[in-house]
C-alpha atoms as a PDB file:
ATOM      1  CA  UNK A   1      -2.551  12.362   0.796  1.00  0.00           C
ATOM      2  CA  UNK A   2      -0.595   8.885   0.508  1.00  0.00           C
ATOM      3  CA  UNK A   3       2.695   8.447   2.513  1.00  0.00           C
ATOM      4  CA  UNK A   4       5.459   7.031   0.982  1.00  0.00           C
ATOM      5  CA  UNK A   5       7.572   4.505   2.966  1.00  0.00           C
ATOM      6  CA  UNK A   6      10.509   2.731   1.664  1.00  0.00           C
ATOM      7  CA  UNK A   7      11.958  -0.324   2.514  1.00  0.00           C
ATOM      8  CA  UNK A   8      14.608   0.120   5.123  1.00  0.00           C
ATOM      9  CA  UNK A   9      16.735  -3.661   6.119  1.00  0.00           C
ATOM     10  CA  UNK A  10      17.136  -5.187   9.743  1.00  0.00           C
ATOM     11  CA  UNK A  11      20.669  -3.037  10.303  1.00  0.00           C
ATOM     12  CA  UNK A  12      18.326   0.310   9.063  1.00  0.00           C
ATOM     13  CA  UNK A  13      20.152   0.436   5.741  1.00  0.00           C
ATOM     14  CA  UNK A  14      17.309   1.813   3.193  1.00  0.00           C
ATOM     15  CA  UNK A  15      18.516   0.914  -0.424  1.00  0.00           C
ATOM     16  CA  UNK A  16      16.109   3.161  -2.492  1.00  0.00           C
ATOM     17  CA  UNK A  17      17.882   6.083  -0.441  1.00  0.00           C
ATOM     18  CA  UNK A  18      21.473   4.668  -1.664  1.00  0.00           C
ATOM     19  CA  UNK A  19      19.908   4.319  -5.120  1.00  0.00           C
ATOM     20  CA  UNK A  20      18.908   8.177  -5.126  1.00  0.00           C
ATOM     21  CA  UNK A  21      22.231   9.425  -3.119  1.00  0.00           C
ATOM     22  CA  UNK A  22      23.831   7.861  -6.560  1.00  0.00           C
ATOM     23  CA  UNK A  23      21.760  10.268  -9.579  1.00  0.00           C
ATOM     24  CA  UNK A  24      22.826  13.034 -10.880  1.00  0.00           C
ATOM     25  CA  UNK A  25      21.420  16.285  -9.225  1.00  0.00           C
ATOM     26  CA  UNK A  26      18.721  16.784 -11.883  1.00  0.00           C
ATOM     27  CA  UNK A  27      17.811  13.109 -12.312  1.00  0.00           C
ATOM     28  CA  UNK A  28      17.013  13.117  -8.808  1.00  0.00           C
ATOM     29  CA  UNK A  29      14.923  16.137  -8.754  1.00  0.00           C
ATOM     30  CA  UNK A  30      12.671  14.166 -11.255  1.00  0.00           C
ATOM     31  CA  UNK A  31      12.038  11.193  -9.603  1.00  0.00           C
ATOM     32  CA  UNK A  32      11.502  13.092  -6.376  1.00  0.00           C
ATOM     33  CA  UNK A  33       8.963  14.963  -8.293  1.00  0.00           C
ATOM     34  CA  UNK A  34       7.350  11.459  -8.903  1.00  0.00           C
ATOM     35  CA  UNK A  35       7.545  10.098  -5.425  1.00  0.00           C
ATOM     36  CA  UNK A  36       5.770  13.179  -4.324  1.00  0.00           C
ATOM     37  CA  UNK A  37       2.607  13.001  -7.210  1.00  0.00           C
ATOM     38  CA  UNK A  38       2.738   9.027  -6.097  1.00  0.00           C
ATOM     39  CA  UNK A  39       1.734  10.945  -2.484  1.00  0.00           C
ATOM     40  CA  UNK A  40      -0.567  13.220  -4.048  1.00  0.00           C
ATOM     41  CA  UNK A  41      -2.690  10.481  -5.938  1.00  0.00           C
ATOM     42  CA  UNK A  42      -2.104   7.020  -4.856  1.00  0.00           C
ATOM     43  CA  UNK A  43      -3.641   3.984  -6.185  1.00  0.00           C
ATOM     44  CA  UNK A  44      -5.215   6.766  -8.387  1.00  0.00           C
ATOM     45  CA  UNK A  45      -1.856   7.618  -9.823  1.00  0.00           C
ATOM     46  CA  UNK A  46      -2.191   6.675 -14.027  1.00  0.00           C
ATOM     47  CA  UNK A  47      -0.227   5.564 -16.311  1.00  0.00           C
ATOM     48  CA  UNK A  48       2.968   5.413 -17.241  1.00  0.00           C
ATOM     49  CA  UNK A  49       4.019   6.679 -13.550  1.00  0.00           C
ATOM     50  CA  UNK A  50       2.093   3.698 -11.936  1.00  0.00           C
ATOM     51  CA  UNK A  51       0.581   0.482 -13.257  1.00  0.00           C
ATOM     52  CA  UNK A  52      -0.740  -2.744 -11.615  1.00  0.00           C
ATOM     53  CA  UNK A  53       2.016  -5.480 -11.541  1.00  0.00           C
ATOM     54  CA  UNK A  54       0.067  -8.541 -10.021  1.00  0.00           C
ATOM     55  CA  UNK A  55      -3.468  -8.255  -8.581  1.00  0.00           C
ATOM     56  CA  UNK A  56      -4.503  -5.082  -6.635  1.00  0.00           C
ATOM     57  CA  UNK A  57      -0.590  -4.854  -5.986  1.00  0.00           C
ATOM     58  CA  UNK A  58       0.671  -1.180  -8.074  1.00  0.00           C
END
């Protein structure tokens, strides 16, 4: 298992949880749904939920 951490700013402020705290109910669900395969797999984690964006950086 992976762990998930997002960024979180100097005063503690974590704007991926704002961006969540703003979908819809069922929206949400489904991209929780793909943070928590993103735990499951990792850098093993295929297409189209993951893909490399520069180097070894996914």
């Amino acid at each position: 298992m992976y762990e998930v951490i997002f960024y979180e700013d100097r005063r503690g402020r974590c704007p991926v949880d704002e961006f969540l705290d703003d979908l819809q109910p069922k929206v949400r669900a489904k991209v929780e749904k793909w943070i928590e395969k993103l735990e499951k797999e990792g850098p093993s984690l295929p297409r189209p939920f993951a893909d490399i964006v520069r180097g070894k950086i996914r």
